[in-house]
Protein backbone atom coordinates (compact mmCIF):
# COMPACT_ATOMS: atom_id res chain seq x y z
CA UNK A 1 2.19 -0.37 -0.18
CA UNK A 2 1.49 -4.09 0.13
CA UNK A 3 3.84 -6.53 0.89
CA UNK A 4 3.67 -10.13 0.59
CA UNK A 5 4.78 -12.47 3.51
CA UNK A 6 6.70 -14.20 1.24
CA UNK A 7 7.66 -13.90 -2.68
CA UNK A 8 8.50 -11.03 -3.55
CA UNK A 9 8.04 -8.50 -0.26
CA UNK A 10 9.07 -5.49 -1.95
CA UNK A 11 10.58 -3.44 -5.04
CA UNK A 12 12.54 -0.50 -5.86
CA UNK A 13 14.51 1.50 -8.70
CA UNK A 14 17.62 2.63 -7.80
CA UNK A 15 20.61 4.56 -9.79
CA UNK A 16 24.15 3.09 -9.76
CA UNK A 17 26.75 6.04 -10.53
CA UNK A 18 29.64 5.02 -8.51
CA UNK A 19 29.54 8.91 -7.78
CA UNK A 20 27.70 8.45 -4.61
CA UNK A 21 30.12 6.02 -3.06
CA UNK A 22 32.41 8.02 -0.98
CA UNK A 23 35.36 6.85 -1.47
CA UNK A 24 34.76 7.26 -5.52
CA UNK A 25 33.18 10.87 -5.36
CA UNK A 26 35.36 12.04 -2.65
CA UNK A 27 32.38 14.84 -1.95
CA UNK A 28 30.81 15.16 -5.25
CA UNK A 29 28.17 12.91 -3.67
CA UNK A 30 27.13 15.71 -2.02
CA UNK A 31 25.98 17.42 -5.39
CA UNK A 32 23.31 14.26 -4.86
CA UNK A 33 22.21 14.94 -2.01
CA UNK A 34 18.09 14.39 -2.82
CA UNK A 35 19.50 10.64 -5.26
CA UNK A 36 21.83 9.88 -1.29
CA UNK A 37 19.17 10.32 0.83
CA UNK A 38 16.55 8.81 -0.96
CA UNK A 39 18.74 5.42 -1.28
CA UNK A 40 19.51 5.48 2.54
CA UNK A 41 15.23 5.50 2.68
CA UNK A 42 15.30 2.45 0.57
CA UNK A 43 17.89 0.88 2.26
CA UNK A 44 16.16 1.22 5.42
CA UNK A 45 12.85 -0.05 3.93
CA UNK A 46 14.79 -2.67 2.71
CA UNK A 47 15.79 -3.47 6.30
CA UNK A 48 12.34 -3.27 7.27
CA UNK A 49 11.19 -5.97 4.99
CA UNK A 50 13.71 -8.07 5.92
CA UNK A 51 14.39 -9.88 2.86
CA UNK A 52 16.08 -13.87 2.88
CA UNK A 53 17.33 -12.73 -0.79
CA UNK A 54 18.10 -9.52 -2.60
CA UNK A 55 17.58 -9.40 -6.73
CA UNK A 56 19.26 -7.10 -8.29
CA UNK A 57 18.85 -6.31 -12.00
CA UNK A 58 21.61 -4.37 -14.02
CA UNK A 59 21.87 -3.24 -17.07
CA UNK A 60 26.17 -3.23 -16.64
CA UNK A 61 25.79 -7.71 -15.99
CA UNK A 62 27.67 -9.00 -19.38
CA UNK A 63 24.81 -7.91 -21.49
CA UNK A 64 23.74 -10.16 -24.75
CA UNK A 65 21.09 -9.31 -27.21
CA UNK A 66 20.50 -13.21 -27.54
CA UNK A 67 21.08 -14.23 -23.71
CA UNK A 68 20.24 -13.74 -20.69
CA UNK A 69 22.84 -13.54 -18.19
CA UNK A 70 22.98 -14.87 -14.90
CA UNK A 71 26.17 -14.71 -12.81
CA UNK A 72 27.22 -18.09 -11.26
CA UNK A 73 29.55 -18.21 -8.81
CA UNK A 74 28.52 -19.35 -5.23
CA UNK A 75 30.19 -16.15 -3.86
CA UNK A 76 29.32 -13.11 -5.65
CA UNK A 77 32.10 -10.55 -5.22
CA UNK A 78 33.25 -6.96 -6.30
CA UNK A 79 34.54 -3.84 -5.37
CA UNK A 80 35.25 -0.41 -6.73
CA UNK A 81 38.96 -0.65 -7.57
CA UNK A 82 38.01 0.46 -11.17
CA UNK A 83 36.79 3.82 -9.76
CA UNK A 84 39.98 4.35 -7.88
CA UNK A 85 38.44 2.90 -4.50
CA UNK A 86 39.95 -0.35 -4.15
CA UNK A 87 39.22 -0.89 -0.52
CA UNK A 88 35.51 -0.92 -1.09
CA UNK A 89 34.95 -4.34 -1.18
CA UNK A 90 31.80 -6.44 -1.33
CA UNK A 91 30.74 -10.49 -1.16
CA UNK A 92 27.54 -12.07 -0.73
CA UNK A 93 26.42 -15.70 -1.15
CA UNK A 94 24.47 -16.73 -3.84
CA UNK A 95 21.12 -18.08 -3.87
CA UNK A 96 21.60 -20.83 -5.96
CA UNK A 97 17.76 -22.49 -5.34
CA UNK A 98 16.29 -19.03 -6.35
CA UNK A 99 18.52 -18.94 -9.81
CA UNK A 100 18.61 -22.60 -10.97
CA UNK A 101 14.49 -22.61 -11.03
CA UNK A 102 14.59 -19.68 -12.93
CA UNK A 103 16.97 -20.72 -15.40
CA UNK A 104 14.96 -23.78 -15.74
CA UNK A 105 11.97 -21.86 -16.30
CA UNK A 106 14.17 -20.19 -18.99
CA UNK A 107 14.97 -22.90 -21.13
CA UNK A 108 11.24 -24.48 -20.66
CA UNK A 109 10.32 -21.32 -22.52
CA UNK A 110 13.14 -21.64 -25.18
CA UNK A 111 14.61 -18.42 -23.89
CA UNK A 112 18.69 -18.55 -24.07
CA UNK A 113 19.98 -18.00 -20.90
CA UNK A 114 21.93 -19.29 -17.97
CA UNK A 115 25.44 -19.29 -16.63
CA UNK A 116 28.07 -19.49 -18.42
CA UNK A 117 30.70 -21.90 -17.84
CA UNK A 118 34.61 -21.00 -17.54
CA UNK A 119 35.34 -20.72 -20.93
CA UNK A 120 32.52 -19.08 -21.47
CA UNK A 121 33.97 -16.16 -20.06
CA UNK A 122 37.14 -16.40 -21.70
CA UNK A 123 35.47 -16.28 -24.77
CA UNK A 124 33.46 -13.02 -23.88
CA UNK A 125 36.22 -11.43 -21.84
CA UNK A 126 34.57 -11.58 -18.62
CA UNK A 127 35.74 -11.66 -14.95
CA UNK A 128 34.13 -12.87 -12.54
CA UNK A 129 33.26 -9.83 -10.46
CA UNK A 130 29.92 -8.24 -9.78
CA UNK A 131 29.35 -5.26 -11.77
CA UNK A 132 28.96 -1.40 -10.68
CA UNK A 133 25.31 -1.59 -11.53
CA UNK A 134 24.85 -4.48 -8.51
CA UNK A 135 27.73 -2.89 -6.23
CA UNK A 136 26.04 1.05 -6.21
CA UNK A 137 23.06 0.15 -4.72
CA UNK A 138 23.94 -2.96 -2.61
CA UNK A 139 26.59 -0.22 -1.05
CA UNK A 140 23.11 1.66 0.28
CA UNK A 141 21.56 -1.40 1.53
CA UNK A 142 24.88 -3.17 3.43
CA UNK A 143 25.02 -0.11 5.63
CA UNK A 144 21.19 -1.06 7.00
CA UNK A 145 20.67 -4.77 6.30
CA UNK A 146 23.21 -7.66 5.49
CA UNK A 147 21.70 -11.13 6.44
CA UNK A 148 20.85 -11.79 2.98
CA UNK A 149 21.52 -13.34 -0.27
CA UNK A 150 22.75 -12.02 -3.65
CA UNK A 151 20.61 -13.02 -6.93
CA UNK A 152 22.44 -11.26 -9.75
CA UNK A 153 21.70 -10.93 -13.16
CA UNK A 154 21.05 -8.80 -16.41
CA UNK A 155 18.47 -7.21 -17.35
CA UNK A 156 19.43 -8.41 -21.19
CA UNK A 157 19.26 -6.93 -24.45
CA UNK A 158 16.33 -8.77 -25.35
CA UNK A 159 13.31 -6.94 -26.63
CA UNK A 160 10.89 -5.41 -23.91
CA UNK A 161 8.34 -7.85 -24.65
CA UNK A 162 10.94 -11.14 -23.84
CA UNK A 163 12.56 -8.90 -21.15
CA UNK A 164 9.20 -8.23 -19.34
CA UNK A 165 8.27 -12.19 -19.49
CA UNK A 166 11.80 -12.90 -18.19
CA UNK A 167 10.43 -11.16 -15.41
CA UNK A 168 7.27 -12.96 -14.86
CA UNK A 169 9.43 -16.56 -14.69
CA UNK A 170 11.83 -14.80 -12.11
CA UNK A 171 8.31 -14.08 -10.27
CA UNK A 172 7.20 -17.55 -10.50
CA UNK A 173 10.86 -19.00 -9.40
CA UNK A 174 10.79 -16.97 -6.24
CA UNK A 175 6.69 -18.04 -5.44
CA UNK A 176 8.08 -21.60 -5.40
CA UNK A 177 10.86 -21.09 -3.06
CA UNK A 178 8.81 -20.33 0.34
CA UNK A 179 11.44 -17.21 0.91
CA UNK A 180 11.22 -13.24 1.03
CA UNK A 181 13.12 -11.38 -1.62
CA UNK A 182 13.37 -7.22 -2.81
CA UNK A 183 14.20 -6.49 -5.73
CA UNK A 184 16.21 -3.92 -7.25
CA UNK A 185 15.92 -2.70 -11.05
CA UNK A 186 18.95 -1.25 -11.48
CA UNK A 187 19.70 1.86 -13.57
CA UNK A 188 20.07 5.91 -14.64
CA UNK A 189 17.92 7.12 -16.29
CA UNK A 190 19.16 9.90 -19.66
CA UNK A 191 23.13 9.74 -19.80
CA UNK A 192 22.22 13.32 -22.22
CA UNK A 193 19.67 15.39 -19.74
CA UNK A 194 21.92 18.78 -19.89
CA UNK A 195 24.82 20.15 -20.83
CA UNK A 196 26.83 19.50 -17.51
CA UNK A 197 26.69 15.63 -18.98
CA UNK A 198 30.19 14.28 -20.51
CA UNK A 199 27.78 12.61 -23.18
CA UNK A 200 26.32 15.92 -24.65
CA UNK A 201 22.79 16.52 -24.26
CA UNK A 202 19.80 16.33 -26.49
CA UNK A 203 16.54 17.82 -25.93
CA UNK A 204 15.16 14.18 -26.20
CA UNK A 205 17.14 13.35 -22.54
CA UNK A 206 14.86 15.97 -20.56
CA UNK A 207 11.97 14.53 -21.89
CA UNK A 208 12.42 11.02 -21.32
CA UNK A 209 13.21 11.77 -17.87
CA UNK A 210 9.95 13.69 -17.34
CA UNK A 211 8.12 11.00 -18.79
CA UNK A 212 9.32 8.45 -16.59
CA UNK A 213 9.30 10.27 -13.41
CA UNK A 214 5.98 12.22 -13.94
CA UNK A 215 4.03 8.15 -14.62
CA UNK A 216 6.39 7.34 -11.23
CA UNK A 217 5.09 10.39 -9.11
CA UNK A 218 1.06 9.66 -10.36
CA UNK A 219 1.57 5.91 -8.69
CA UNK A 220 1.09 5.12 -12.97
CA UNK A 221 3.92 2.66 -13.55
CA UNK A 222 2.41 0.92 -16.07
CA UNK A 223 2.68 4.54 -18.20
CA UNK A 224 6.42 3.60 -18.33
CA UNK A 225 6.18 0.68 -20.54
CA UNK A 226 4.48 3.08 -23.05
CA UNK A 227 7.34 5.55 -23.76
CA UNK A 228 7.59 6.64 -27.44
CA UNK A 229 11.17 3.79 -28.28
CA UNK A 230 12.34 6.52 -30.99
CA UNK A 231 12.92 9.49 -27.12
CA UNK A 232 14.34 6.58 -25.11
CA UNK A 233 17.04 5.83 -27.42
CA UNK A 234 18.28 9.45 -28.05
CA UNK A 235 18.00 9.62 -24.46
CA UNK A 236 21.00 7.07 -24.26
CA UNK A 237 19.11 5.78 -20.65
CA UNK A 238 20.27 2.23 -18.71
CA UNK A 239 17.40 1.55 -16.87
CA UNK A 240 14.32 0.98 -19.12
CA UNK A 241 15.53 -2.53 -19.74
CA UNK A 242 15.56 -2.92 -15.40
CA UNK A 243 12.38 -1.23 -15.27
CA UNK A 244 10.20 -3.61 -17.86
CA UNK A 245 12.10 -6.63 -15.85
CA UNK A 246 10.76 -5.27 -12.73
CA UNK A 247 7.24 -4.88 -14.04
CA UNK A 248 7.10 -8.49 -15.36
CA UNK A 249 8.19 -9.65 -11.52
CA UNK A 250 5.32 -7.75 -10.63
CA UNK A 251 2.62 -8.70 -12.69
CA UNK A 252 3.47 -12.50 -13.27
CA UNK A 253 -0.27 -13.49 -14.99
CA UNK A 254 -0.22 -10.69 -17.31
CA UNK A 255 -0.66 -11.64 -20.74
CA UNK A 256 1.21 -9.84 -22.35
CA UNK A 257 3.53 -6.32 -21.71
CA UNK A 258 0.53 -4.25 -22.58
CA UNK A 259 -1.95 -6.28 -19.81
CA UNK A 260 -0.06 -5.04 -16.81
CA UNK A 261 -2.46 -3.76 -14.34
CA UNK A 262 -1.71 -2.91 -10.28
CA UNK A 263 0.88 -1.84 -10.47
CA UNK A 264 1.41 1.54 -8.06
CA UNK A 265 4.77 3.76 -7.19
CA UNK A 266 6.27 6.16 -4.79
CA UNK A 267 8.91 8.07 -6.39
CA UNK A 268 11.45 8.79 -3.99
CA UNK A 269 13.62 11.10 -6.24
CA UNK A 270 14.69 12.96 -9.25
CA UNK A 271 17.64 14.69 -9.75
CA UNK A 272 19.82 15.15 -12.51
CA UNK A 273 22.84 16.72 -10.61
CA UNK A 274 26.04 15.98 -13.51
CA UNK A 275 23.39 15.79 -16.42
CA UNK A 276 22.17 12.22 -16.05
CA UNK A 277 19.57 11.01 -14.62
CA UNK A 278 18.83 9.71 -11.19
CA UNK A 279 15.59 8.25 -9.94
CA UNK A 280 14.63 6.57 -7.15
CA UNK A 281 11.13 4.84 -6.43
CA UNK A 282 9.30 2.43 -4.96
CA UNK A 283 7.05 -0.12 -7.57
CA UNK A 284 5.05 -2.55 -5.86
CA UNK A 285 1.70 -4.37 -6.99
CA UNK A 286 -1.48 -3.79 -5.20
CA UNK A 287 -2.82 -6.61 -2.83
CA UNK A 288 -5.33 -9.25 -4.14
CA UNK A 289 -8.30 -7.24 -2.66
CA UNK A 290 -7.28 -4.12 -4.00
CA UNK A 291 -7.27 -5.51 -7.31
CA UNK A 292 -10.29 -6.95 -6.85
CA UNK A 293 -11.81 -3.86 -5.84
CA UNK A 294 -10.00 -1.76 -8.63
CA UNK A 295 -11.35 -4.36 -11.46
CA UNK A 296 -14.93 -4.63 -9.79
CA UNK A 297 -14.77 -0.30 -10.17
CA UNK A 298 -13.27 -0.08 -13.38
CA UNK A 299 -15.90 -2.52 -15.21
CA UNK A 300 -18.72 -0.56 -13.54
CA UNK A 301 -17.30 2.98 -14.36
CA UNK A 302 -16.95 1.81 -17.81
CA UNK A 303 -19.53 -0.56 -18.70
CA UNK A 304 -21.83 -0.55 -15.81
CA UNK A 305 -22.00 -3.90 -15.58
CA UNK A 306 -20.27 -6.03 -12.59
CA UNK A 307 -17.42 -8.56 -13.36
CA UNK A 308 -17.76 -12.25 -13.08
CA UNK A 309 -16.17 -13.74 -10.12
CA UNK A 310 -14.48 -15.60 -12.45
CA UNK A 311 -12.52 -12.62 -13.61
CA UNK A 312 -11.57 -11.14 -10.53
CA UNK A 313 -8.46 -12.04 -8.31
CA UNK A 314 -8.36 -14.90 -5.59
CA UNK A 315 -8.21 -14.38 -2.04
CA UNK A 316 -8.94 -16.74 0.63
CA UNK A 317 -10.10 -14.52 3.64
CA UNK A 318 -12.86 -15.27 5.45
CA UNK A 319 -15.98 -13.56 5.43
CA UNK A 320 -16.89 -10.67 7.30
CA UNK A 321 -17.69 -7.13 6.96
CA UNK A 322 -15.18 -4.76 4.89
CA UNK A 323 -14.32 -0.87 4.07
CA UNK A 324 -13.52 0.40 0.77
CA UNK A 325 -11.81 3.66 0.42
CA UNK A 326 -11.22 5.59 -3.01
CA UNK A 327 -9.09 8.65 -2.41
CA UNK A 328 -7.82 10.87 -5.11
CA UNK A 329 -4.80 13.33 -4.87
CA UNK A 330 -5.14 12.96 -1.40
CA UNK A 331 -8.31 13.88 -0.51
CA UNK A 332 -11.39 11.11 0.09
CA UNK A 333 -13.41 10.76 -3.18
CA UNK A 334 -15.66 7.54 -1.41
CA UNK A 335 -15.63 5.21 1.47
CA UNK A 336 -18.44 2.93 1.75
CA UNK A 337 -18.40 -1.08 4.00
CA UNK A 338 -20.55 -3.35 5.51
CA UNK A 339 -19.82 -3.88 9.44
CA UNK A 340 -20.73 -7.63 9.10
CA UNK A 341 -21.09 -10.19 5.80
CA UNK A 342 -23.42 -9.50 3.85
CA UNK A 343 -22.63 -11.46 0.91
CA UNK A 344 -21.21 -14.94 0.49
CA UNK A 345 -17.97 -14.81 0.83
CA UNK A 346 -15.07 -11.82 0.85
CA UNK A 347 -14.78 -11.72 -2.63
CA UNK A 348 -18.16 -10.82 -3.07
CA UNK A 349 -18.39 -8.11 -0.20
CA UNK A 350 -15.44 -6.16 -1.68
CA UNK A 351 -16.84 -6.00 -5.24
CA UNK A 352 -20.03 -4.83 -4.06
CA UNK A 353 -18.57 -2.26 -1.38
CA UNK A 354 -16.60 -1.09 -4.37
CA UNK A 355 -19.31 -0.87 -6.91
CA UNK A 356 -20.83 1.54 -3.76
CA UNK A 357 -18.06 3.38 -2.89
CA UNK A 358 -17.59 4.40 -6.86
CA UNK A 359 -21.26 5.11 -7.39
CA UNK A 360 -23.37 5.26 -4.46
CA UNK A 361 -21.70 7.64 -1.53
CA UNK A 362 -24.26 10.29 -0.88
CA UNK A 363 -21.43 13.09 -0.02
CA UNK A 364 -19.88 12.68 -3.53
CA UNK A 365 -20.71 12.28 -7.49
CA UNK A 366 -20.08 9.16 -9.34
CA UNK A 367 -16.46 7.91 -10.00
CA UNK A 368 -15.65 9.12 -13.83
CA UNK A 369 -13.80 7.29 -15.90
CA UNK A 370 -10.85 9.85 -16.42
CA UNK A 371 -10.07 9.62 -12.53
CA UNK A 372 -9.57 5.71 -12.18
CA UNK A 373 -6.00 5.81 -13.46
CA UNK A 374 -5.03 7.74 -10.05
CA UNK A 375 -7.65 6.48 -8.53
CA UNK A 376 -5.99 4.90 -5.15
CA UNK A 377 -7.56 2.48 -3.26
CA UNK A 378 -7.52 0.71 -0.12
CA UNK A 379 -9.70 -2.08 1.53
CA UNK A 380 -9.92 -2.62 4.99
CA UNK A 381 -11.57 -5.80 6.30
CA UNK A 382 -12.82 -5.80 10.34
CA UNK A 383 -12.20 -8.56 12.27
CA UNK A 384 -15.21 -9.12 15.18
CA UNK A 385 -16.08 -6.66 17.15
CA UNK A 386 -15.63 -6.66 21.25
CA UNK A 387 -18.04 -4.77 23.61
CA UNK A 388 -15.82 -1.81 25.13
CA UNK A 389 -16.27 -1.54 29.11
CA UNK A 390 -13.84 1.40 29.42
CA UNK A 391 -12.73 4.19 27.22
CA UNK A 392 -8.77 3.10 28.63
CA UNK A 393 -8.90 0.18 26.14
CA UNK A 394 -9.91 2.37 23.16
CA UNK A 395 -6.63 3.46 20.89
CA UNK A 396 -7.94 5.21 17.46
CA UNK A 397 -4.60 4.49 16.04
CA UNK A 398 -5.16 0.50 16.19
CA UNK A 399 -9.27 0.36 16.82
CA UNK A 400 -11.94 1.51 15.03
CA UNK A 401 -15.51 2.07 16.86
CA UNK A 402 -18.79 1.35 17.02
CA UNK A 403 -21.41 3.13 18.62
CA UNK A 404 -25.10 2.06 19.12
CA UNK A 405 -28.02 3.69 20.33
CA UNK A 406 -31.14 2.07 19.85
CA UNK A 407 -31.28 1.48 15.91
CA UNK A 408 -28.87 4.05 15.23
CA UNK A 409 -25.67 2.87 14.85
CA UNK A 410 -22.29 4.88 13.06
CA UNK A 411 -19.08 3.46 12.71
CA UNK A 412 -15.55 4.43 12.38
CA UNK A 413 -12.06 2.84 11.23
CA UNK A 414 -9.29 3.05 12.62
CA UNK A 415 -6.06 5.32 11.84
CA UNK A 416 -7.58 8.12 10.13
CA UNK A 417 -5.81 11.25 9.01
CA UNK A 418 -7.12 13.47 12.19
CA UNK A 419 -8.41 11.37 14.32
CA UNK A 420 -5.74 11.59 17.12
CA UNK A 421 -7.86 10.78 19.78
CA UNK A 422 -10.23 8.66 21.62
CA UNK A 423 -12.76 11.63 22.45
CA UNK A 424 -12.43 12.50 18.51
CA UNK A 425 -13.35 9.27 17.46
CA UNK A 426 -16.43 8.56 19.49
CA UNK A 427 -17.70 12.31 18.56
CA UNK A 428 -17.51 11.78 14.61
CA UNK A 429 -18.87 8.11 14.87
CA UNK A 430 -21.37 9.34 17.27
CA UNK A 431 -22.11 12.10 14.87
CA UNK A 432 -22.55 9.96 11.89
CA UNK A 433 -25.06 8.09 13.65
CA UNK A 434 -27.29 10.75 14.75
CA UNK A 435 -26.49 10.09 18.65
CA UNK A 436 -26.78 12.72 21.20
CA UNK A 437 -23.01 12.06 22.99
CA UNK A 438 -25.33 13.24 25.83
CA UNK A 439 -27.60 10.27 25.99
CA UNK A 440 -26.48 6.36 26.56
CA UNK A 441 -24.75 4.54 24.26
CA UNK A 442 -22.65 1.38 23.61
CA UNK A 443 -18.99 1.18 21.97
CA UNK A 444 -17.40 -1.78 20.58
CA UNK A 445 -13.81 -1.67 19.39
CA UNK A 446 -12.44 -3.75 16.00
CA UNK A 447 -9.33 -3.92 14.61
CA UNK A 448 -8.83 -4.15 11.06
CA UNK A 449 -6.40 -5.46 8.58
CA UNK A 450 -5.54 -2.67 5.94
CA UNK A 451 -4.98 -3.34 2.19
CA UNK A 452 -3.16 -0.89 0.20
C-alpha cells in the first residue's frame, strides 16, 4: 500500500478488549490467537513506518452526541488497574501542534469540540486517564515502536456524515504539520455475534460482521460506509463511528461521505472468539497516480470518453515513460507503458497507459464495468535507462530490462511474481521481442518507482 513521506504514512483498525493484554486475560488471550497475532503485524508495520505521532480514535474517549472530545493533558496516561492489572502502565506525550490546529479547524467549521477545561470534567465525571480503547492497541505497538507521540481523541457521537468530515479536518491538521503520523480507528466490531457473548446474540451481529469484513477482505472500504444503520445498531458494534473517522482522514477532498473513492484494505483478521467481534485491517488511500489511473479507467469503462485533466489528481513527477498494471483476484487482467514520454507530461502518460491497459492489451478482453470495484492497480514509472556491460550488475528484484535487437525491442519490469532470476528475465523480455537469445543483443537496466 502507499505511504506518504509525510501526513498521514499509514492506517489501521484495531480491536481493544483488554482480553488480549496478558496480565488482564491471564491466557484467555490465547482463545485470540488469529486478533494477537495480527496486532503484533500491525505493530511491526507500525514500526516500519516510523511514525513522529500516533492517532488513535476510540469510541470509549468521554463520548458526546454534541462534542467532540479531545483529551488535553500534555502527558497522556493510563493503565489497566480497572481490569485487575494495575501494573500495566502507560504515558506518552502529547502532540499538542497536531491537536490545537485541528481543534481550530473545528470551531472554523462550527463543529463543538475541544478540550475541556478542569471543571469540565468535574461536571461530566471524568478522570483524566486514557481510556481502554487507546491503551489495547497502543499495548501492541509499545512492544515494537515507542519514539512517538500520543494524539487522542473520540470518535464522537456525532452523525456519520459530521463524524466522517471531522476526519477530513484531522487530515488537513496533520498535512500542515510537516510530520509522519498512523492512525488507529479504534474498535470491536458486534458485542451480540453468538451465544458465547455476555450481551446475548442476535442474528443481526453475524451479519454486520460479515458485511464489514467481507468489503475489508475485497480491498472495498468504501462498502463500509454503506451498511444498512437499522443491522449496525442491533449489532450493538463500537467501531463504525472509528471506521467513518478513519475514512474521512483518508479521503480529505471528498465531498461528501458518499464521494469517497481510493480507498483500498488488507484485512488482517476476523475472529469472534467470546462472541464479539474482532477485526483487524489495514485502510490506506491509493497514491496520486493510482487514482489518476483508476479515474482515467473508470470514465472510459463507463462512458468511453477520457477525463479532463482538470478532473484528475495532481502529481508533480517528471515526465518519462510509465507501466500500468490492472490485476484482478490476483491474476494479471492488463499491463500496458510507454518506455519513454510520449505525452506531455506524467499526468498525461498514465491516463493514456490506463485507457490501454483497460481496453487495448491484445492477450485480454476489455475491462467491464462490474470488475473495476476490485479492480487493483498499480503504476510504475522508469527512471532512465543505463546500457548494461555485464550480466553481474543485473538484479530482477530491483531492475527491469531492456533488450534491443535491431528494431525489435521487449521490455520487462522489475520484481515480478516469478521472475527470480537474471537468466529468466532476459529470456521472457527477449521473448516478447521476438529475439533469438542466440543472436546479439543489447540490455539496459532501469529501476522503477512502484505505485500501489
Amino acid at each position: 500500500m502507499y505511504h506518504a513521506e509525510s501526513g498521514i504514512a499509514g492506517s489501521f483498525l484495531m480491536p481493544h478488549p483488554p482480553v488480549l493484554v496478558g496480565a488482564v486475560g491471564n491466557g484467555r488471550e490465547s482463545e485470540a490467537l488469529q486478533t494477537l497475532r495480527a496486532c503484533e503485524r500491525v505493530a511491526a508495520k507500525i514500526a516500519e513506518l516510523k511514525p513522529d505521532t500516533i492517532i488513535v480514535i476510540s469510541p470509549h474517549a468521554p463520548l458526546f452526541s454534541d462534542y467532540l472530545y479531545v483529551y488535553g493533558n500534555n502527558t497522556l496516561s493510563g493503565s489497566f488497574a480497572r481490569f485487575g492489572a494495575d501494573s500495566v502502565t502507560f504515558s506518552f506525550s502529547r502532540d499538542t501542534e497536531l491537536l490545537d490546529r485541528f481543534v481550530e479547524l473545528l470551531r472554523s467549521e462550527g463543529i463543538p469540540g475541544g478540550f475541556l477545561p478542569g471543571n469540565g470534567t468535574a461536571r461530566f465525571d471524568l478522570n483524566d486517564e486514557v481510556d481502554h480503547g487507546v491503551l489495547v492497541p497502543l499495548y501492541f505497538v509499545r512492544d515494537a515502536y515507542r519514539n512517538f507521540s500520543l494524539a487522542a481523541l473520540s470518535c464522537s457521537a456525532f452523525p456519520p456524515e459530521r463524524v466522517f468530515r471531522c476526519g477530513q479536518l484531522l487530515a488537513r491538521a496533520a498535512a500542515t504539520a510537516g510530520k509522519r503520523y498512523c492512525i488507529i480507528a479504534s474498535g470491536d466490531m458486534s458485542h451480540k455475534v453468538s451465544r458465547e457473548s455476555p450481551y446475548g446474540m442476535v442474528p443481526s451481529g453475524a451479519k454486520f460482521d460479515q458485511f464489514i469484513a467481507s468489503a475489508l477482505s475485497a480491498s472495498c472500504p468504501g462498502r463500509i460506509l454503506e451498511v444498512d444503520p437499522d443491522i449496525r445498531s442491533e449489532a450493538a458494534e463500537c467501531g463504525y463511528n472509528s471506521l467513518v473517522f478513519l475514512s474521512g482522514a483518508l479521503d480529505p477532498e471528498a465531498s461528501g461521505i458518499h464521494a469517497v473513492s481510493g480507498l483500498r484494505s488488507s484485512l488482517y483478521s476476523y475472529e469472534a472468539p467470546f462472541g464479539i467481534g474482532y477485526c483487524v485491517a489495514e485502510i490506506a488511500r491509493e497514491s496520486p497516480p493510482v487514482r489518476i489511473a483508476r479515474a482515467a479507467i473508470e470514465s472510459y469503462v463507463r462512458t468511453g470518453s477520457v477525463p479532463d485533466s482538470e478532473e484528475l489528481p495532481s502529481f508533480d513527477g517528471e515526465s518519462g515513460g510509465c507501466f500500468v498494471s490492472l490485476h484482478l483476484n490476483g491474476e494479471l487482467r492488463g499491463c500496458i507503458g510507454t518506455i519513454a514520454a510520449t505525452a506531455q507530461d506524467i499526468r498525461s502518460e498514465i491516463l493514456g497507459n490506463a485507457i490501454a491497459a483497460c481496453s487495448r492489451d491484445p492477450r485480454f478482453d476489455p475491462v467491464q464495468e462490474e470488475e473495476l470495484e476490485q479492480l487493483e492497480i498499480s503504476v510504475d514509472i522508469l527512471d532512465k535507462a543505463e546500457p548494461v556491460v555485464s550480466n553481474k550488475s543485473l538484479d530482477p528484484a530491483e531492475f527491469g530490462v531492456i533488450v534491443t535487437s535491431g528494431f525489435k525491442r521487449g521490455l520487462l519490469l522489475p520484481g515480478l511474481d516469478g521472475v527470480d532470476t537474471v537468466d529468466e528475465q532476459l529470456a521472457i523480455a527477449c521473448r516478447k521481442a521476438g529475439i533469438d537469445q542466440s543472436a546479439p543483443y543489447s540490455i539496459e537496466r532501469f529501476s522503477v518507482t512502484r505505485y500501489t
